[in-house]
Protein backbone atom coordinates (compact mmCIF):
# COMPACT_ATOMS: atom_id res chain seq x y z
CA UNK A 1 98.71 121.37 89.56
CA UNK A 2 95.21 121.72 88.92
CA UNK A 3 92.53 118.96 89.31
CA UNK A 4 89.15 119.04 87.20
CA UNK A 5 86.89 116.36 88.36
CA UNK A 6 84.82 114.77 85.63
CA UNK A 7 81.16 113.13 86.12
CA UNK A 8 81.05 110.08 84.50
CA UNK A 9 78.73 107.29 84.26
CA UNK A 10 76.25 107.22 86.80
CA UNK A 11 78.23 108.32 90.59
CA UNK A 12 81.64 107.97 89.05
CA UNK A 13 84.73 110.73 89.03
CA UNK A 14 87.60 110.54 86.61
CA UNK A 15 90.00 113.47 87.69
CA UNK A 16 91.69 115.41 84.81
CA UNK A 17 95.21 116.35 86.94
CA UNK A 18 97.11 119.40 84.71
CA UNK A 19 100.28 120.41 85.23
CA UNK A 20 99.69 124.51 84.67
CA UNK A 21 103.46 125.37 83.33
CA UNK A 22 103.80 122.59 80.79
CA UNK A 23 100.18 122.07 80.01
CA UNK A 24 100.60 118.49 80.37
CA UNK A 25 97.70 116.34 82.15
CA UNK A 26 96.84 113.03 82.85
CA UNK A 27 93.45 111.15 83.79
CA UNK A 28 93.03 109.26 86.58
CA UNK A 29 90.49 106.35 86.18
CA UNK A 30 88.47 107.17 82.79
CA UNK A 31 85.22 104.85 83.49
CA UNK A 32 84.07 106.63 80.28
CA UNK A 33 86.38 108.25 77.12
CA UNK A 34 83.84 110.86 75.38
CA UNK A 35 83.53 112.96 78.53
CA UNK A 36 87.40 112.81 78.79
CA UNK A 37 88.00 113.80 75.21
CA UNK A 38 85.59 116.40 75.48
CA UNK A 39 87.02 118.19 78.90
CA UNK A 40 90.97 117.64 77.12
CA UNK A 41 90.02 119.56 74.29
CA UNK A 42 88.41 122.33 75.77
CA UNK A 43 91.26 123.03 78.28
CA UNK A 44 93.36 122.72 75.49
CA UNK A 45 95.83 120.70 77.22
CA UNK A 46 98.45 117.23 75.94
CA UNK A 47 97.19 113.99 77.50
CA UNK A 48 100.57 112.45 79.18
CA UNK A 49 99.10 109.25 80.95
CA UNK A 50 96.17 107.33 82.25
CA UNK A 51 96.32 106.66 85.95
CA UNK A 52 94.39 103.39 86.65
CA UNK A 53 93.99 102.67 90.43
CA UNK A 54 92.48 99.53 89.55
CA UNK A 55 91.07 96.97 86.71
CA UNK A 56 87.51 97.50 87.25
CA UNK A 57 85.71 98.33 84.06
CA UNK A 58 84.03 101.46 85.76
CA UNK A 59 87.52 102.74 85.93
CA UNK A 60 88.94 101.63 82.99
CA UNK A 61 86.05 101.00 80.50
CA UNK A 62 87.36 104.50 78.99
CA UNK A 63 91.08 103.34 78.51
CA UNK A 64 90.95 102.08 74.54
CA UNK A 65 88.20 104.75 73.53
CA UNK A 66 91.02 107.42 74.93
CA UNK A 67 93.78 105.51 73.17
CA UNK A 68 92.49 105.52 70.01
CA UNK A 69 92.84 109.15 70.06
CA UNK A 70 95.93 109.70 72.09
CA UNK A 71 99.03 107.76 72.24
CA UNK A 72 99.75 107.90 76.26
CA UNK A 73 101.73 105.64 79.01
CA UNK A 74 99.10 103.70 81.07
CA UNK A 75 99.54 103.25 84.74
CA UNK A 76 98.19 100.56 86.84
CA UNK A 77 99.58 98.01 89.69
CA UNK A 78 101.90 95.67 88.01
CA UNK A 79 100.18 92.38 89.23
CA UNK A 80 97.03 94.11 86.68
CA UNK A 81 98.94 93.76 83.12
CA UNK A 82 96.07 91.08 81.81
CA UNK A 83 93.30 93.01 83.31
CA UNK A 84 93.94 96.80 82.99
CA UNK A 85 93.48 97.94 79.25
CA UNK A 86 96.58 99.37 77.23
CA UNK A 87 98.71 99.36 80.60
CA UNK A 88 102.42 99.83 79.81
CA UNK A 89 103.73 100.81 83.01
CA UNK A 90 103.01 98.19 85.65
CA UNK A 91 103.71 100.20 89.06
CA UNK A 92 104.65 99.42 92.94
CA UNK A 93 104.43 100.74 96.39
CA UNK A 94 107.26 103.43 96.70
CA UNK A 95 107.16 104.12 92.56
CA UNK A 96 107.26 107.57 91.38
CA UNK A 97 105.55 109.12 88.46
CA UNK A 98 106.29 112.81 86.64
CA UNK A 99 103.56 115.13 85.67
CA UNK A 100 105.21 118.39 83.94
CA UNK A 101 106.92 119.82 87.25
CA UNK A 102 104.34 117.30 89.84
CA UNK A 103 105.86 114.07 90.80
CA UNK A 104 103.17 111.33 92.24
CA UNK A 105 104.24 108.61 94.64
CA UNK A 106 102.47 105.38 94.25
CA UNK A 107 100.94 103.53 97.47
CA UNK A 108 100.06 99.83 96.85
CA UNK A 109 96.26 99.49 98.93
CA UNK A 110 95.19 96.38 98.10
CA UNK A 111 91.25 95.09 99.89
CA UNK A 112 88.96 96.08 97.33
CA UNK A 113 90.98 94.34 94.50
CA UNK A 114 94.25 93.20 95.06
CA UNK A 115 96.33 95.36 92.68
CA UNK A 116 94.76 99.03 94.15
CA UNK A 117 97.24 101.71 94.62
CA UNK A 118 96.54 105.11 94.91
CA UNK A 119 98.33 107.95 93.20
CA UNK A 120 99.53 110.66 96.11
CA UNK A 121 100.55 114.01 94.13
CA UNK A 122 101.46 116.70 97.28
CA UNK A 123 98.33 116.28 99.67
CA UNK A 124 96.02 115.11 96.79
CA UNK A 125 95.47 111.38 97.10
CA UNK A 126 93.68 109.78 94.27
CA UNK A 127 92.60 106.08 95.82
CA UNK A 128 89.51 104.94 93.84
CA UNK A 129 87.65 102.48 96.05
CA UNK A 130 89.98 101.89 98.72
CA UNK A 131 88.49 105.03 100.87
CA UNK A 132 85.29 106.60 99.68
CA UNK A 133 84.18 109.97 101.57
CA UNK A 134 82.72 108.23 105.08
CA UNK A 135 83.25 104.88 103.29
CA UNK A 136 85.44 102.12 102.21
CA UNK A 137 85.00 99.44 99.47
CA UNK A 138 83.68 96.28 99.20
CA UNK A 139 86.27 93.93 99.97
CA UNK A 140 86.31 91.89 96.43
CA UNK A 141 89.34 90.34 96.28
CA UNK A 142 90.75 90.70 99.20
CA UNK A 143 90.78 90.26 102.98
CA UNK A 144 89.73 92.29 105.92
CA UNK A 145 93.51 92.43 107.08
CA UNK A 146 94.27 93.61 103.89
CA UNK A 147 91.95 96.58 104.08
CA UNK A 148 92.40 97.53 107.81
CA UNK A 149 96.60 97.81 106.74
CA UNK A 150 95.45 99.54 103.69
CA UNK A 151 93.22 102.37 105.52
CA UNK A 152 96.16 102.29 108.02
CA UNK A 153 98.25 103.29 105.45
CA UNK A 154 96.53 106.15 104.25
CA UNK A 155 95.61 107.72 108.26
CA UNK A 156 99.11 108.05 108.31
CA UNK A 157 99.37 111.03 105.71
CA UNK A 158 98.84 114.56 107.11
CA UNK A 159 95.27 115.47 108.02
CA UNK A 160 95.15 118.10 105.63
CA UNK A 161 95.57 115.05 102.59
CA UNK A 162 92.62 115.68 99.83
CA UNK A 163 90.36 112.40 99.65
CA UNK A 164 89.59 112.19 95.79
CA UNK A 165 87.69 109.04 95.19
CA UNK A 166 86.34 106.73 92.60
CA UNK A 167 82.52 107.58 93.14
CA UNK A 168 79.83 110.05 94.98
CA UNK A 169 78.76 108.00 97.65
CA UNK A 170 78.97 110.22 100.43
CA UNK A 171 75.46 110.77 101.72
CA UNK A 172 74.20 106.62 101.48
CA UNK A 173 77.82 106.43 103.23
CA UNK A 174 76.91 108.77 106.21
CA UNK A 175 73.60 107.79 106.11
CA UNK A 176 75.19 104.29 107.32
CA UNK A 177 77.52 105.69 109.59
CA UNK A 178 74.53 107.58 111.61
CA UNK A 179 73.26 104.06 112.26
CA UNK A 180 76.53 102.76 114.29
CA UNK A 181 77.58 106.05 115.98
CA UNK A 182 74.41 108.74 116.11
CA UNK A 183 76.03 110.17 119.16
CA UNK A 184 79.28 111.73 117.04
CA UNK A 185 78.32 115.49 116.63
CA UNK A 186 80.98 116.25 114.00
CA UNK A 187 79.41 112.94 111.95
CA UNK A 188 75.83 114.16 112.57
CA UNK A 189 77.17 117.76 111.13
CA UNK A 190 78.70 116.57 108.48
CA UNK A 191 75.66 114.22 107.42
CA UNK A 192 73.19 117.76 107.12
CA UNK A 193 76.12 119.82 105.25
CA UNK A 194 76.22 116.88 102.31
CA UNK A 195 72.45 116.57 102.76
CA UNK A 196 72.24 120.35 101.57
CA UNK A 197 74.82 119.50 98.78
CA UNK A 198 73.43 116.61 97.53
CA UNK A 199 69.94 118.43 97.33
CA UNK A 200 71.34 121.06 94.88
CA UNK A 201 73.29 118.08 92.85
CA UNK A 202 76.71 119.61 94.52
CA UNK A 203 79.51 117.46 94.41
CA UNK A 204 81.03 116.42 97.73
CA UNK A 205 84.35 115.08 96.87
CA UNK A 206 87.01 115.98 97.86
CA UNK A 207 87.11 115.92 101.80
CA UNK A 208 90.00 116.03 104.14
CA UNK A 209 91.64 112.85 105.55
CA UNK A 210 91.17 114.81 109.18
CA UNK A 211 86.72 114.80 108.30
CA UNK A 212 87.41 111.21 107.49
CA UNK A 213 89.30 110.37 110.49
CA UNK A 214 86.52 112.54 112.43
CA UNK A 215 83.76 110.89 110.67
CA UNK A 216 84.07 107.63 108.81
CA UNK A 217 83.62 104.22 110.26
CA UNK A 218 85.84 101.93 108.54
CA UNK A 219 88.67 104.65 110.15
CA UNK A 220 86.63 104.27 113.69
CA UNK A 221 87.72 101.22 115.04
CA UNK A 222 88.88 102.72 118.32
CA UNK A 223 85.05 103.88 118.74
CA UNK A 224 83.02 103.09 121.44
CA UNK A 225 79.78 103.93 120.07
CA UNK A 226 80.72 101.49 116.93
CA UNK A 227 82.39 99.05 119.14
CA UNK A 228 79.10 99.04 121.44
CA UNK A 229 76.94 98.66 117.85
CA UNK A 230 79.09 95.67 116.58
CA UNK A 231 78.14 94.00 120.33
CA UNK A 232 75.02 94.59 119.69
CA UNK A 233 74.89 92.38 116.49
CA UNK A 234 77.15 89.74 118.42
CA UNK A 235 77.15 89.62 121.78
CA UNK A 236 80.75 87.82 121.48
CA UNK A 237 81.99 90.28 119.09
CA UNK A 238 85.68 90.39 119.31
CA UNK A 239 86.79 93.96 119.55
CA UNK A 240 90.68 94.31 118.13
CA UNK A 241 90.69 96.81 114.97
CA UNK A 242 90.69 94.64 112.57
CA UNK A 243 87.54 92.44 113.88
CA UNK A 244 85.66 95.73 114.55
CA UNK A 245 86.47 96.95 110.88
CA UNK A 246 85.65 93.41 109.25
CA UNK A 247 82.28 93.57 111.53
CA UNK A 248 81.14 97.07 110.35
CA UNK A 249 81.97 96.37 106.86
CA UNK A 250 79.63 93.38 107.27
CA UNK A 251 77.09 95.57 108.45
CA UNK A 252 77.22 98.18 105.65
CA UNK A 253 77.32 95.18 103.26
CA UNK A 254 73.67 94.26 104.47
CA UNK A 255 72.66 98.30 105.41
């Protein structure tokens, strides 16, 4: 399968997945539909399906603009039939979806809204704003149990899983993680390579779920250097995983 990523609005990604035997693709979270057109036409491929991970309109405000032109199967949590646009396949943890000769599992991660799934095709994960490169989302909808089981979820794939998500926020999202553990050399290495890519308008999606688990803090819990910077905001800080993650994603909320 190949994956084109796609710029759209401001720091979005939509991901153009093709299937190279059949020529069949599918786009996952069109926050725009000119772009879309324009990149389906030029690879001269047949639109399948739009793959929603969830109802916001920067992921779905290109959904009617590509229907207009393209009668395709919309995917899209099944609790998210009133709020994601053309859906006609509501989806659950465990579903499967075909792509030409790819099948994609679906894995319900709910935090950020509570109908997010994420669309795993072989080690590409597609999770929108569930895990960002070095980040998480803003919890929305739901709780910070929610999220903690959510990123849970997705540690437990193989270290070698892609990370394709929702926006390019990698560089404010290290830039937050040097403040609660300066002392991690892989994080302070990783914070100058995206520097360098950033400065020469390089995109720096996708990563690995191994430089996440190396380098994000929402996946740090068990840190001491983040545990020691959540004490230092409250002294009685409880310090189980999902208190530390709640805490940190407090602090990034006010970074």
């Amino acid at each position: 399968m190949k994956i084109l990523q796609i710029p759209l609005l401001r720091d979005n990604y939509g991901y153009l997945l093709v299937c190279e035997k059949s020529k069949q693709a599918a786009i996952v979270d069109p926050s725009e539909a000119e772009p879309v057109l324009r990149r389906i036409e030029r690879e001269q491929v047949t639109l399948q399906s739009i793959l929603n991970t969830h109802h916001h309109r920067d992921h779905t405000g290109g959904n009617e603009g590509i229907l207009a032109a393209h009668r395709v199967h919309v995917y899209g949590h099944k609790s998210d039939s009133a709020r994601i646009p053309g859906l006609t396949n509501g989806v659950d943890e465990g579903d499967y979806i075909q792509l030409g000769e790819s099948r994609g599992k679906i894995l319900f991660i709910p935090g950020h809204t509570t109908g997010h799934i994420a669309y795993l095709f072989d080690n590409n994960l597609f999770c929108g704003d569930t895990l960002f490169t070095a980040g998480c989302g803003r919890l929305f909808e739901g709780t910070p149990e929610q999220m903690h089981a959510s990123l849970k979820k997705l540690m437990a794939l193989p270290d070698n899983t892609k990370i394709y998500c929702g926006h390019e926020y990698t560089e404010s999202n290290l830039r937050f993680a040097m403040s609660v553990e300066p002392k991690n050399p892989k994080l302070v290495a990783r914070f100058e390579r995206v520097q360098g890519l950033r400065s020469r308008g390089a995109s720096t999606v996708p990563s690995t779920l191994e430089e996440e688990k190396q380098t994000n803090p929402f996946l740090r819990w068990d840190s001491k250097e983040i545990q020691a910077s959540v004490k230092s905001t409250k002294s009685d800080a409880r310090l189980d995983p999902v208190s530390v993650f709640a805490a940190v994603r407090k602090m990034k909320d006010a970074f």
